[in-house]
C-alpha atoms as a PDB file:
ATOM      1  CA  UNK A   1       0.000   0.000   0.000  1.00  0.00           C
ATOM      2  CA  UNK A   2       1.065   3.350  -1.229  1.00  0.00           C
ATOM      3  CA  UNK A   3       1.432   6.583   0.709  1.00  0.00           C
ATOM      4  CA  UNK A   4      -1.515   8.516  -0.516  1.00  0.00           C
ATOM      5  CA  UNK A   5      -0.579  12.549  -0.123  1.00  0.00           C
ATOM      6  CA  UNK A   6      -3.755  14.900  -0.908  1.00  0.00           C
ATOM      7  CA  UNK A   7      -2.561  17.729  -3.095  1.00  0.00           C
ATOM      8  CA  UNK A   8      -4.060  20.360  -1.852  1.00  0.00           C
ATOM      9  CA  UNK A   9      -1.889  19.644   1.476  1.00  0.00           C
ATOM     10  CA  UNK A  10       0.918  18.625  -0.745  1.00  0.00           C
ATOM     11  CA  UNK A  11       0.950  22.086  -2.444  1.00  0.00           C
ATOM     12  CA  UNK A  12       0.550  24.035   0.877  1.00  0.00           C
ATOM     13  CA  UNK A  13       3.362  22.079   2.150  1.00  0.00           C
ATOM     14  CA  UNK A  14       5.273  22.723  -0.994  1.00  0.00           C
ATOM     15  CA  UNK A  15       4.737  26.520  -0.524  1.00  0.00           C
ATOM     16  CA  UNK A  16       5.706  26.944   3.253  1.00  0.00           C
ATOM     17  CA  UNK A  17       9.013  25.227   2.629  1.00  0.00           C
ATOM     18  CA  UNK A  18       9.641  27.842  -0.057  1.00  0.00           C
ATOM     19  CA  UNK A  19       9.478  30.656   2.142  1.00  0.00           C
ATOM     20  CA  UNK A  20      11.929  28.988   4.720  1.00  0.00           C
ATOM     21  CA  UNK A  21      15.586  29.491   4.527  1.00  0.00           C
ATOM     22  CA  UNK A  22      17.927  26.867   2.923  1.00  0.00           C
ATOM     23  CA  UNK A  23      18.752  25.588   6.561  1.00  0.00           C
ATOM     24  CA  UNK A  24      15.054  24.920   8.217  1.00  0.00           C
ATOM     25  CA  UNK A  25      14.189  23.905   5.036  1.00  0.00           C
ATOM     26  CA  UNK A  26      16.895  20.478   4.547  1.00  0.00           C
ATOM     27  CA  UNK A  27      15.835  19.547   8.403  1.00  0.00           C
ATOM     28  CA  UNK A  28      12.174  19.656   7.397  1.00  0.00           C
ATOM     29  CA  UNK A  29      12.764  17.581   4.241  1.00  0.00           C
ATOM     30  CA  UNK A  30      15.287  15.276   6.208  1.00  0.00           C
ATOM     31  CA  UNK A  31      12.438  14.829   8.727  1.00  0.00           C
ATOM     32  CA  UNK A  32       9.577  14.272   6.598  1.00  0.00           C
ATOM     33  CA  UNK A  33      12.301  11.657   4.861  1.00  0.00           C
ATOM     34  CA  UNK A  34      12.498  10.277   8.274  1.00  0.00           C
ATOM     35  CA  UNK A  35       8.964   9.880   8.692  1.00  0.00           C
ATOM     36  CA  UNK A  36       8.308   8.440   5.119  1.00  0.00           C
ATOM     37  CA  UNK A  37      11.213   5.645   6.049  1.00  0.00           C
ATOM     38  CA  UNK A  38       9.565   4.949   9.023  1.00  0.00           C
ATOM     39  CA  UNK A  39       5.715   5.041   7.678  1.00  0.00           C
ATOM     40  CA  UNK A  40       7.473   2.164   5.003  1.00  0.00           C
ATOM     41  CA  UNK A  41       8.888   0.278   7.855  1.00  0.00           C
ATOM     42  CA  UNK A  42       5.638   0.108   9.634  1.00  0.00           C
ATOM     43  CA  UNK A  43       3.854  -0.985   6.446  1.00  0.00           C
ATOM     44  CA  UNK A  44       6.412  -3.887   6.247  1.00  0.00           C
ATOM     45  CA  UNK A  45       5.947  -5.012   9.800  1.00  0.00           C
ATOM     46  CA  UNK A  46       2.152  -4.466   9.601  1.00  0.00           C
ATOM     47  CA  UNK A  47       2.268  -6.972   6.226  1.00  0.00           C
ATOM     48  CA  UNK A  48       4.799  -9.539   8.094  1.00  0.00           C
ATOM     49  CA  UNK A  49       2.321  -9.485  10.953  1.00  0.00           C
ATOM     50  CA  UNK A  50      -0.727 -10.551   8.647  1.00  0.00           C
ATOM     51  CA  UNK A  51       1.139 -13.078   6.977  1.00  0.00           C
ATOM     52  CA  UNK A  52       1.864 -14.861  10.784  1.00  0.00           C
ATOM     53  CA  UNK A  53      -1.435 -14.465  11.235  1.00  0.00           C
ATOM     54  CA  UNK A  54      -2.268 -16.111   8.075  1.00  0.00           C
ATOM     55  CA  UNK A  55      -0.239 -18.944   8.817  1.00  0.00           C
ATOM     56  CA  UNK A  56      -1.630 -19.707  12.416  1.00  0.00           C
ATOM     57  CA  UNK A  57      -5.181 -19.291  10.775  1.00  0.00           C
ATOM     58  CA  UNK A  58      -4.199 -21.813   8.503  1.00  0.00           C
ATOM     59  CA  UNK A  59      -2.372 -24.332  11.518  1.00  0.00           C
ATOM     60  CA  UNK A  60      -5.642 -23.861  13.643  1.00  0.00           C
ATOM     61  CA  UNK A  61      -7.900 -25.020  10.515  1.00  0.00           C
ATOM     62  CA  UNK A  62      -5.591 -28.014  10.227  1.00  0.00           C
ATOM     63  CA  UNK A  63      -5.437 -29.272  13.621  1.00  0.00           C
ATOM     64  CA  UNK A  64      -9.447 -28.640  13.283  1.00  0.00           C
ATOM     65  CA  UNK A  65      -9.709 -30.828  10.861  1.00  0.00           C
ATOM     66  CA  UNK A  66      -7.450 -33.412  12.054  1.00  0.00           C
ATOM     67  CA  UNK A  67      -9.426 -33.253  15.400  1.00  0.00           C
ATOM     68  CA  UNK A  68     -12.699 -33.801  13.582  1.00  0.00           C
ATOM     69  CA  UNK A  69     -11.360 -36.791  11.985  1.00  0.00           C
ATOM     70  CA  UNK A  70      -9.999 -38.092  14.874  1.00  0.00           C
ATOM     71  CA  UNK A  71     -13.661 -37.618  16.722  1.00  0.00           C
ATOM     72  CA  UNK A  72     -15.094 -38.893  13.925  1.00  0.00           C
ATOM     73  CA  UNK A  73     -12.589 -42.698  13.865  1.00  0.00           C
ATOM     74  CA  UNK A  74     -13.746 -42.475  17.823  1.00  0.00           C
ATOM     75  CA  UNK A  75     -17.200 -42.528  16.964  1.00  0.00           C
ATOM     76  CA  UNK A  76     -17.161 -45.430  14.144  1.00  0.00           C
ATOM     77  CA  UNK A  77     -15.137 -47.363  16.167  1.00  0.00           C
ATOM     78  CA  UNK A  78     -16.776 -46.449  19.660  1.00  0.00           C
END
């Protein structure tokens, strides 16, 4: 999933960092760099996280089913 920036916020962004002097201006961009890194880093976690969570899903179906066939040996041979 992509950062989505709204361009209206984009352009107001755009046109305070124009009126800043060269110095304030490279630590905004650096930070809002920083942030983006970090926002990308929190999307990867986020999608490692839901594919663990895919996999137990998937584990908990199987030992479902296995259960249910084990029940189901008890009961034809019960």
């Amino acid at each position: 999933m992509a950062v989505v920036l709204d361009t209206d916020i984009v352009r107001d962004f755009t046109e305070a960092i124009d009126v800043l002097d060269p110095t304030n201006e490279a630590k905004i961009l650096r930070y809002v760099i920083e942030l983006l890194k970090n926002l990308k880093s929190y999307e990867n976690r986020l999608h490692e996280k839901n594919m663990q969570i895919e996999c137990l899903m998937k584990s908990l179906d199987e030992l479902d089913e296995q259960n249910r066939s084990e029940e189901e040996v008890n009961e034809t041979q019960g």
